[in-house]
PDB file of N, CA and C in Angstrom:
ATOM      1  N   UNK A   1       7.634   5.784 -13.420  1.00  0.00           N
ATOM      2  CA  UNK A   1       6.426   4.977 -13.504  1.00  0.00           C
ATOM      3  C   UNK A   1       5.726   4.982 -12.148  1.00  0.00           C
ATOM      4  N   UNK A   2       4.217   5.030 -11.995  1.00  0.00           N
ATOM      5  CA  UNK A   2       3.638   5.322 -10.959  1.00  0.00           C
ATOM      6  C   UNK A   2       3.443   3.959 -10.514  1.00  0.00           C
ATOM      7  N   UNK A   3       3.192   3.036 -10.700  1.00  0.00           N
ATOM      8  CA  UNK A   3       2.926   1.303 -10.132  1.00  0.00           C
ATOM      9  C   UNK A   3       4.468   1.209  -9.465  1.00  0.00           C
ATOM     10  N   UNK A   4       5.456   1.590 -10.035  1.00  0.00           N
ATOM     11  CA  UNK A   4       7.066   1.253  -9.092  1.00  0.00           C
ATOM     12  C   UNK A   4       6.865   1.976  -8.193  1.00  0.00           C
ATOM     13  N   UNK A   5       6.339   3.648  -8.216  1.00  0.00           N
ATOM     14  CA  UNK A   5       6.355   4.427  -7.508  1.00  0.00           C
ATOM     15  C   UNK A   5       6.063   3.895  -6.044  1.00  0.00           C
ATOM     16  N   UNK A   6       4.375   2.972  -6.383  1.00  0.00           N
ATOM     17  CA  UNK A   6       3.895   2.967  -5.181  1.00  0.00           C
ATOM     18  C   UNK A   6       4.651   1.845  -4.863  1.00  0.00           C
ATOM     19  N   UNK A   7       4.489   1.107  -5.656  1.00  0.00           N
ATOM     20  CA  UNK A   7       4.991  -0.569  -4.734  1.00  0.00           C
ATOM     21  C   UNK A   7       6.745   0.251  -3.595  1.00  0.00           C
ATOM     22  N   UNK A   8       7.711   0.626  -4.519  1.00  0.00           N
ATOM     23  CA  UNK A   8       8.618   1.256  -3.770  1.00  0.00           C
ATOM     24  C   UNK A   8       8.194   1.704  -2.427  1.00  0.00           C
ATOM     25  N   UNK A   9       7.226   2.868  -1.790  1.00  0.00           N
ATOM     26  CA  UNK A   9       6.714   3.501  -1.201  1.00  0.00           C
ATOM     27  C   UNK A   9       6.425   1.906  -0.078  1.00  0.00           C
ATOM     28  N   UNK A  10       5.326   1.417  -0.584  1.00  0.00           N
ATOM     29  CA  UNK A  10       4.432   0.753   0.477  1.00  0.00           C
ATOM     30  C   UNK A  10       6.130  -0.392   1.044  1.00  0.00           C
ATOM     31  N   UNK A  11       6.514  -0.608   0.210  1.00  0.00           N
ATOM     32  CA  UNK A  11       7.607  -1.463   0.818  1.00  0.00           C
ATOM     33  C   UNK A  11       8.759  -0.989   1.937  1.00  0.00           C
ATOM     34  N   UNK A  12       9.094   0.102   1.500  1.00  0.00           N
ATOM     35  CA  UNK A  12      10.121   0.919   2.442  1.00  0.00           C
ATOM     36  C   UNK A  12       9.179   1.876   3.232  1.00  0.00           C
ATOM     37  N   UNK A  13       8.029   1.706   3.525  1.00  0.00           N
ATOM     38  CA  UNK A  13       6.980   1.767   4.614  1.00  0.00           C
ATOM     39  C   UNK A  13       7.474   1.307   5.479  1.00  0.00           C
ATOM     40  N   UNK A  14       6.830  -0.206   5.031  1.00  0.00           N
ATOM     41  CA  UNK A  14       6.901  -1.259   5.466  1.00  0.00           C
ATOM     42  C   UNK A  14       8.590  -1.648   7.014  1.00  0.00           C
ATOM     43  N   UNK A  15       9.642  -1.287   5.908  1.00  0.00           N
ATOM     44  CA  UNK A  15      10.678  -1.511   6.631  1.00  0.00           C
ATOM     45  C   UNK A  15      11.269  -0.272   7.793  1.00  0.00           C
ATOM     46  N   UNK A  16      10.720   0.918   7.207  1.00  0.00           N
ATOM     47  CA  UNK A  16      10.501   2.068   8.121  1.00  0.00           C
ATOM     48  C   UNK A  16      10.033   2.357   9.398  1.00  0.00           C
ATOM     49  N   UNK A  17       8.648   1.497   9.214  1.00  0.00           N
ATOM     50  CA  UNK A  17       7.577   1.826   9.978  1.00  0.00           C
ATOM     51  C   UNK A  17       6.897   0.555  10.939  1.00  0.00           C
ATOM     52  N   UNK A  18       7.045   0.132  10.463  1.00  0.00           N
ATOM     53  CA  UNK A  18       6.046  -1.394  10.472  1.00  0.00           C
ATOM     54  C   UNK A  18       6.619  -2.496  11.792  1.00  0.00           C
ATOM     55  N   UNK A  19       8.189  -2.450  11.677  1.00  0.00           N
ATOM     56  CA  UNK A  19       8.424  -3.454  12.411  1.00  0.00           C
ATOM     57  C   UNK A  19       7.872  -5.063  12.250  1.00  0.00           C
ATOM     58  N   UNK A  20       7.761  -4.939  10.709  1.00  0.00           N
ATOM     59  CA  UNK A  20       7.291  -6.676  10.366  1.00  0.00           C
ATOM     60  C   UNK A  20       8.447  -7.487  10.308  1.00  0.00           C
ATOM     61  N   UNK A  21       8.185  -8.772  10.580  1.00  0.00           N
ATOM     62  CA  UNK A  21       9.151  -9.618  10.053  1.00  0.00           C
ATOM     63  C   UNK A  21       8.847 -10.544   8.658  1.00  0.00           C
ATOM     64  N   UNK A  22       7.937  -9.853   8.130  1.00  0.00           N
ATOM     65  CA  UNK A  22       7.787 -10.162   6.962  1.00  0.00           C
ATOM     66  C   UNK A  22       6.896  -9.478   6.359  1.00  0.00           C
ATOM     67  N   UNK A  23       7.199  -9.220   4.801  1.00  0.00           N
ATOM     68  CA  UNK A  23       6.226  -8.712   3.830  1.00  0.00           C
ATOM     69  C   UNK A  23       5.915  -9.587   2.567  1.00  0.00           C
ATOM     70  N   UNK A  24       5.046  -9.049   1.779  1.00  0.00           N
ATOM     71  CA  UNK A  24       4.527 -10.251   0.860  1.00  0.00           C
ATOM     72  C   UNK A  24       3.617  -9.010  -0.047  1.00  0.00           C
ATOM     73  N   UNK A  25       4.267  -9.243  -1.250  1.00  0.00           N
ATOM     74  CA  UNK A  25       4.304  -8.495  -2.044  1.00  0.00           C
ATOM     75  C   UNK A  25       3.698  -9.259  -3.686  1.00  0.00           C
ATOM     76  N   UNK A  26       1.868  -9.167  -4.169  1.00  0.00           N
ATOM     77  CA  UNK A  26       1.481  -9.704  -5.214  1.00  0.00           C
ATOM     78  C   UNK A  26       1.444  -8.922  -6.166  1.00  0.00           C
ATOM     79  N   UNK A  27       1.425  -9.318  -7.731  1.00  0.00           N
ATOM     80  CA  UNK A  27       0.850  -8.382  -8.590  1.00  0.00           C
ATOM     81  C   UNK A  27       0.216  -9.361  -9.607  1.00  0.00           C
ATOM     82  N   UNK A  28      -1.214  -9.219  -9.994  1.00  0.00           N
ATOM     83  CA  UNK A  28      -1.576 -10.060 -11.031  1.00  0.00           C
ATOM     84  C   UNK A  28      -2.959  -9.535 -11.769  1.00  0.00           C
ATOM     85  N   UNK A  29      -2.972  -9.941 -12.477  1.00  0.00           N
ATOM     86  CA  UNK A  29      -3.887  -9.263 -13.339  1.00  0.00           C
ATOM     87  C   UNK A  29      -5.227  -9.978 -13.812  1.00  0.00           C
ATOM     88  N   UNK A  30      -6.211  -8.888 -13.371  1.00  0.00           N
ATOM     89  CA  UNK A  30      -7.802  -9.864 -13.378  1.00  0.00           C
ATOM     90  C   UNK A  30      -8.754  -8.993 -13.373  1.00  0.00           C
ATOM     91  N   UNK A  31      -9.270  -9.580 -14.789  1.00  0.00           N
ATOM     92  CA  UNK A  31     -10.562  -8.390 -15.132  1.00  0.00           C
ATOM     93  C   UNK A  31      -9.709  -7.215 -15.541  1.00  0.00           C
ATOM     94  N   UNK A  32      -9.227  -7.328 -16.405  1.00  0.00           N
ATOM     95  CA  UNK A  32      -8.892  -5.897 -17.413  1.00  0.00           C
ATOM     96  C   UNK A  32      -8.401  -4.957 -16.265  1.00  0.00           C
ATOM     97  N   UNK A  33      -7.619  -5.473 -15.000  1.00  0.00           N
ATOM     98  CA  UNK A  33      -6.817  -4.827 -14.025  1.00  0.00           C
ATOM     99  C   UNK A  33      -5.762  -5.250 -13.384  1.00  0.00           C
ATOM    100  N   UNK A  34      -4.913  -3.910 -13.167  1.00  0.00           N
ATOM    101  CA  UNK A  34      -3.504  -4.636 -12.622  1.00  0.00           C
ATOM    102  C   UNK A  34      -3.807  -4.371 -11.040  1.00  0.00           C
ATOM    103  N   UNK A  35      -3.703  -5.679 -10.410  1.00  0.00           N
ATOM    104  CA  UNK A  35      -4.172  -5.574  -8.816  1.00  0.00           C
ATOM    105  C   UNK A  35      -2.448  -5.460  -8.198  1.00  0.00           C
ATOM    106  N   UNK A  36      -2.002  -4.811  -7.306  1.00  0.00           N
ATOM    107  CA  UNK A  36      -1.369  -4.951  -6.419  1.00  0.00           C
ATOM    108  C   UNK A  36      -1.516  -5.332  -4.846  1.00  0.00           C
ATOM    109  N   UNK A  37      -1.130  -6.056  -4.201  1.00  0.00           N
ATOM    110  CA  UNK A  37      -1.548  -6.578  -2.854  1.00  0.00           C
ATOM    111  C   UNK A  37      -0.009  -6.446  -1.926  1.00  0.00           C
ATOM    112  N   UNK A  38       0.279  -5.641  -1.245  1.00  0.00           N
ATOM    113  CA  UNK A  38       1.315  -4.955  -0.433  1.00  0.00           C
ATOM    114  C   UNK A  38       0.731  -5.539   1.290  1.00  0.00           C
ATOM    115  N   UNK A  39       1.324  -6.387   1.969  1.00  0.00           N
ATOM    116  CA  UNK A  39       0.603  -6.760   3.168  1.00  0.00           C
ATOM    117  C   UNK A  39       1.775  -7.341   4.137  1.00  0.00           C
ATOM    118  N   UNK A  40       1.971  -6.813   5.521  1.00  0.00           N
ATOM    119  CA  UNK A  40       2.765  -7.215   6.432  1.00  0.00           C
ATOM    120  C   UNK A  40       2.414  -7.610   7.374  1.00  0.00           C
ATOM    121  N   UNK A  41       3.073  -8.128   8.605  1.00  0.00           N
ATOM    122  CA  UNK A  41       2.642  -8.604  10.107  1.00  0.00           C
ATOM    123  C   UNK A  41       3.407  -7.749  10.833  1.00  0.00           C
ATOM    124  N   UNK A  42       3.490  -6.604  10.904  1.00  0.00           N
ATOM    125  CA  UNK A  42       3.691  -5.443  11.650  1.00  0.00           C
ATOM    126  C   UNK A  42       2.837  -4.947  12.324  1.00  0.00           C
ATOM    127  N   UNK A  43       3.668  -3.472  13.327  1.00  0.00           N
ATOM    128  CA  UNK A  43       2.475  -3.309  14.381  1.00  0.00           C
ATOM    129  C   UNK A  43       1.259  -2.164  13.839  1.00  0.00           C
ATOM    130  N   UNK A  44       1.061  -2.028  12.285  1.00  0.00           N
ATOM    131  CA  UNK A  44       0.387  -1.064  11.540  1.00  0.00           C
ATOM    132  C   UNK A  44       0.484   0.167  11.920  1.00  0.00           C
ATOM    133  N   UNK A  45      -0.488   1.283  11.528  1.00  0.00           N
ATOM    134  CA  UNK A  45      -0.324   2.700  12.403  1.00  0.00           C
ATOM    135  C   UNK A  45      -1.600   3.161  12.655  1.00  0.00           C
ATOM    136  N   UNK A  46      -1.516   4.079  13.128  1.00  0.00           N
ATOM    137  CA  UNK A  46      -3.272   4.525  13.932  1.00  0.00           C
ATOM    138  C   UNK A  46      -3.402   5.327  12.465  1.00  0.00           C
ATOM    139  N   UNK A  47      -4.999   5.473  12.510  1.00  0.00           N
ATOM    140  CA  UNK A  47      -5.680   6.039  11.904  1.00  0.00           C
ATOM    141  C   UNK A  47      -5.439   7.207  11.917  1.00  0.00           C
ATOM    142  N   UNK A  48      -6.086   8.066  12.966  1.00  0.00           N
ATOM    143  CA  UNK A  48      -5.468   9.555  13.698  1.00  0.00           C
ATOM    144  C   UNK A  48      -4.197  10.043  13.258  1.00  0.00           C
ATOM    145  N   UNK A  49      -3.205   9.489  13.327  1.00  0.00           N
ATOM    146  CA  UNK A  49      -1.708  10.303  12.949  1.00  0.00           C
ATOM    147  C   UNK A  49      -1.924   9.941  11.712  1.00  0.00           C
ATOM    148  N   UNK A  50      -2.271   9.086  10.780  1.00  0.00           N
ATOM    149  CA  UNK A  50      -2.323   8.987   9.217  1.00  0.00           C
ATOM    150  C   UNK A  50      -2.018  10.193   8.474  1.00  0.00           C
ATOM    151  N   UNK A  51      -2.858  11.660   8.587  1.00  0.00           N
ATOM    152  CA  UNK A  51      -2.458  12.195   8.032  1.00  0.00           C
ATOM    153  C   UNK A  51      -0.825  12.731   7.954  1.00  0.00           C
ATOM    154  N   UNK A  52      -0.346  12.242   8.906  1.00  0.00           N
ATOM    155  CA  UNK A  52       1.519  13.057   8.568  1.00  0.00           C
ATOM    156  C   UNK A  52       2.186  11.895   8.032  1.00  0.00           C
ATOM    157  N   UNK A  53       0.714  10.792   7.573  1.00  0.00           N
ATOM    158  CA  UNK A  53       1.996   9.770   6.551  1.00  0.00           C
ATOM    159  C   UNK A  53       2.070  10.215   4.931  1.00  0.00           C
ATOM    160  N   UNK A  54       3.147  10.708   4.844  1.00  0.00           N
ATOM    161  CA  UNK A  54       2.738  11.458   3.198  1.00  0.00           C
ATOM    162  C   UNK A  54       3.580  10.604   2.421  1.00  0.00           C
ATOM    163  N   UNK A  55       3.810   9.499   2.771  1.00  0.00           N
ATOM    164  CA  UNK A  55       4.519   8.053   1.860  1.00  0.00           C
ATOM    165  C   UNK A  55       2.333   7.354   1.422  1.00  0.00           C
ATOM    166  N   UNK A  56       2.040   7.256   2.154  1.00  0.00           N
ATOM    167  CA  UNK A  56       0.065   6.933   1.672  1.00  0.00           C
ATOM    168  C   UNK A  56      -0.054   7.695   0.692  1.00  0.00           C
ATOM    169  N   UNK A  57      -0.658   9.384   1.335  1.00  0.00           N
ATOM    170  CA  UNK A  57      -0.853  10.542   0.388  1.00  0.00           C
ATOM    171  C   UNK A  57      -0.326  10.209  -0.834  1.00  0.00           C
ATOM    172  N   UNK A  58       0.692   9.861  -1.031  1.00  0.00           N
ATOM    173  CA  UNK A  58       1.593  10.104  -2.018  1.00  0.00           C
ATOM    174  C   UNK A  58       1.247   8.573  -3.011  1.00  0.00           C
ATOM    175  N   UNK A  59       1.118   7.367  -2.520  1.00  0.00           N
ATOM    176  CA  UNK A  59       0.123   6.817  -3.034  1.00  0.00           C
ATOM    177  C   UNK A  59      -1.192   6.888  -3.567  1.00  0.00           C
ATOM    178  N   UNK A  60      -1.777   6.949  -2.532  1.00  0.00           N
ATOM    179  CA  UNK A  60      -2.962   7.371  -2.951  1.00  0.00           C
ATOM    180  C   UNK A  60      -3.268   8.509  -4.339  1.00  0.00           C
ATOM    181  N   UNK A  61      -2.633   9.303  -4.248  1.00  0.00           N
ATOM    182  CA  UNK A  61      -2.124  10.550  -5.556  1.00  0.00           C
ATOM    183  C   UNK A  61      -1.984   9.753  -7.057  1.00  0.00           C
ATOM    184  N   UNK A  62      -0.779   8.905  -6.666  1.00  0.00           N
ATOM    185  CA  UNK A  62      -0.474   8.263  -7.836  1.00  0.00           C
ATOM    186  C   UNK A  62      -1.586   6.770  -8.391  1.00  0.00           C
ATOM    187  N   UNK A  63      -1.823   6.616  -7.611  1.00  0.00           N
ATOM    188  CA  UNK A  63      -3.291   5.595  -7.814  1.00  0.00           C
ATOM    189  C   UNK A  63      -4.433   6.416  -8.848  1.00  0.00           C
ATOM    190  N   UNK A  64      -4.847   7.774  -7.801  1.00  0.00           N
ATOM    191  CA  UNK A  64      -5.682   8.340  -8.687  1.00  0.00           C
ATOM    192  C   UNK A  64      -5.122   8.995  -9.938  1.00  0.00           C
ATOM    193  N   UNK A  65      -3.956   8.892  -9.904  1.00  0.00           N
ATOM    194  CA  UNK A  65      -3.320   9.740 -11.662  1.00  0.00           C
ATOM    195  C   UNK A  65      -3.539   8.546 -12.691  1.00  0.00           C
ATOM    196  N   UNK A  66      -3.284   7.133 -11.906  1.00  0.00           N
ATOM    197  CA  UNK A  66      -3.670   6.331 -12.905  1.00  0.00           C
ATOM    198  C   UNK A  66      -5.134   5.459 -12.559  1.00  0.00           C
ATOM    199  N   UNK A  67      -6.496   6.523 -12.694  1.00  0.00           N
ATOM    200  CA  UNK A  67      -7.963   6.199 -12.103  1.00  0.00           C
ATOM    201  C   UNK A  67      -7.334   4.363 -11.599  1.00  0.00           C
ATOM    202  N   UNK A  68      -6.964   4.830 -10.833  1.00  0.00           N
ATOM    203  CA  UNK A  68      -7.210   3.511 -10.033  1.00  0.00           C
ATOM    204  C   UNK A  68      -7.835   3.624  -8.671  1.00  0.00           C
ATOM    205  N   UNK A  69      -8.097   2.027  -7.498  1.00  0.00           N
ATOM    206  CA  UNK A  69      -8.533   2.233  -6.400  1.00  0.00           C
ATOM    207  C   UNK A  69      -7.726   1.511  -5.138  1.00  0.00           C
ATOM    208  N   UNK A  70      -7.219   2.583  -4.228  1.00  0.00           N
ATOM    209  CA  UNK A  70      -6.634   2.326  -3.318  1.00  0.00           C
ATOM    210  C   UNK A  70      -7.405   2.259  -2.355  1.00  0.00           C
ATOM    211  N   UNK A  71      -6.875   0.858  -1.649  1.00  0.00           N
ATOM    212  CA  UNK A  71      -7.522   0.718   0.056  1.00  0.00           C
ATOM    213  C   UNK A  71      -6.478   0.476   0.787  1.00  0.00           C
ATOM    214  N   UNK A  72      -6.551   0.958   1.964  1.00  0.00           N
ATOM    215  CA  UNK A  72      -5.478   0.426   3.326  1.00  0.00           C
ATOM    216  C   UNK A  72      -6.415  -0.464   3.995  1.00  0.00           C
ATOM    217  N   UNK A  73      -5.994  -1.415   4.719  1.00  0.00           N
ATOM    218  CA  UNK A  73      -6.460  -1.869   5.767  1.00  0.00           C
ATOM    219  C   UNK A  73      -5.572  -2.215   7.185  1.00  0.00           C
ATOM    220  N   UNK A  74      -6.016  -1.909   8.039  1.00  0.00           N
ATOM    221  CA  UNK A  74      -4.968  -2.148   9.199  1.00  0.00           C
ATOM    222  C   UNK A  74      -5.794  -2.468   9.989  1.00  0.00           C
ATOM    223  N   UNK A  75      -4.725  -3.435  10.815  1.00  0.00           N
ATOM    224  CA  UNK A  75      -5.028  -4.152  12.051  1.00  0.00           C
ATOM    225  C   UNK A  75      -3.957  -3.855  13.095  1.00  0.00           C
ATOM    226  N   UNK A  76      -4.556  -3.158  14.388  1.00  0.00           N
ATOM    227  CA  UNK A  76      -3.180  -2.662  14.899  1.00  0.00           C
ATOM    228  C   UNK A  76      -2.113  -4.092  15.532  1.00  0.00           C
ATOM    229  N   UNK A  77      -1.174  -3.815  15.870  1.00  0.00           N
ATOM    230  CA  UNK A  77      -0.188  -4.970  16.057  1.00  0.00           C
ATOM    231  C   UNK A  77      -0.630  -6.020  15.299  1.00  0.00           C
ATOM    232  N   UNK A  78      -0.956  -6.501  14.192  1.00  0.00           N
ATOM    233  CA  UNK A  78      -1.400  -7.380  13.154  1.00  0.00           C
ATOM    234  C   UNK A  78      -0.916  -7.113  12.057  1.00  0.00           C
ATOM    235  N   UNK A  79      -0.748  -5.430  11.840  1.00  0.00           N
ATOM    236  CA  UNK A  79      -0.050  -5.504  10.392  1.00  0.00           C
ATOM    237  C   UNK A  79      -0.934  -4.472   9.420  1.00  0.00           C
ATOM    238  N   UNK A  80      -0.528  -4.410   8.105  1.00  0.00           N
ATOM    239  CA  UNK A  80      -1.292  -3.228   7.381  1.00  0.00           C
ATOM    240  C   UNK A  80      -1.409  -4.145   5.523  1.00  0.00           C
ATOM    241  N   UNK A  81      -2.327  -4.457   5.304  1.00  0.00           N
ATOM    242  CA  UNK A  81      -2.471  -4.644   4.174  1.00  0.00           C
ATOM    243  C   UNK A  81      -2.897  -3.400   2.611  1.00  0.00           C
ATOM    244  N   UNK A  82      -2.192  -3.470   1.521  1.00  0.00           N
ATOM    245  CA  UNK A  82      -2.488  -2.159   1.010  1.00  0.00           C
ATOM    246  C   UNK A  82      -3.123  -3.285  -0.489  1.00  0.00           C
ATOM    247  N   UNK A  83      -4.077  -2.712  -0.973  1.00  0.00           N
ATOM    248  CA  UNK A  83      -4.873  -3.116  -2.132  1.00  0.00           C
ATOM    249  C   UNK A  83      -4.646  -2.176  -3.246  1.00  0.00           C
ATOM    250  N   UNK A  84      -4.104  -2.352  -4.288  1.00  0.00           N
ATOM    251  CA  UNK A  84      -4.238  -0.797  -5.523  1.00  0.00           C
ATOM    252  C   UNK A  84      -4.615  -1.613  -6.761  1.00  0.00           C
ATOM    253  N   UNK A  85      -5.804  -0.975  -7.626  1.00  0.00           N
ATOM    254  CA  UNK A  85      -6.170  -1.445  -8.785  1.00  0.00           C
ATOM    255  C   UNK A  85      -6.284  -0.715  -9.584  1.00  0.00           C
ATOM    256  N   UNK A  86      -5.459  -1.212 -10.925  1.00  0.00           N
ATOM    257  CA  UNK A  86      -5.219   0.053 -11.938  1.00  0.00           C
ATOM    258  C   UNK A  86      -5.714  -0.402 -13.289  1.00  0.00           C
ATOM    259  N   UNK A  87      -6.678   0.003 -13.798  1.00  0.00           N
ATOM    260  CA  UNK A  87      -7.666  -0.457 -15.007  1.00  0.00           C
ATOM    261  C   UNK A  87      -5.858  -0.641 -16.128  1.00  0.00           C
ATOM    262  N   UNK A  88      -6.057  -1.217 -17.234  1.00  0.00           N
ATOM    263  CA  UNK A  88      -5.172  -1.459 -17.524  1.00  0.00           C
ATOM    264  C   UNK A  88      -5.784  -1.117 -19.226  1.00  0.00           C
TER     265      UNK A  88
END
């Protein structure tokens, strides 16, 4: 299943990469969509090296297999929030 896929992914990111001491992990459904909200207080990652994160890519992939819309947002040493919405 591609929704475990990602949530899996953004979480063991998270513990990989991130150096948060906490994550916070939503899923709820609004407007004929399944929203996921993936968001930590870690030190996020640069933009620039992004491309050799192929745990994203690999999101992002599975988002669009199921027309959905992925956003990252990061704040450096603040953390990385991930948004995915999947028409349902």
């Amino acid at each position: 299943n591609h929704v475990i896929a990602i949530l899996k992914e953004a979480v063991t990111n998270t513990f990989k990469h991130a150096q948060a001491s906490s994550i916070y992990v939503k899923a709820i459904i609004e407007h004929n969509l399944l929203v996921l909200e993936i968001e930590d207080d870690g030190i996020g990652y640069k933009r620039a090296s992004s491309k050799k994160h192929y745990g994203i890519i690999g999101m992002i992939e599975r988002t669009e297999l199921l027309n959905g819309q992925f956003e990252i947002f990061r704040k450096l040493d603040k953390g990385t929030k991930i948004i995915v919405k999947i028409p349902l």
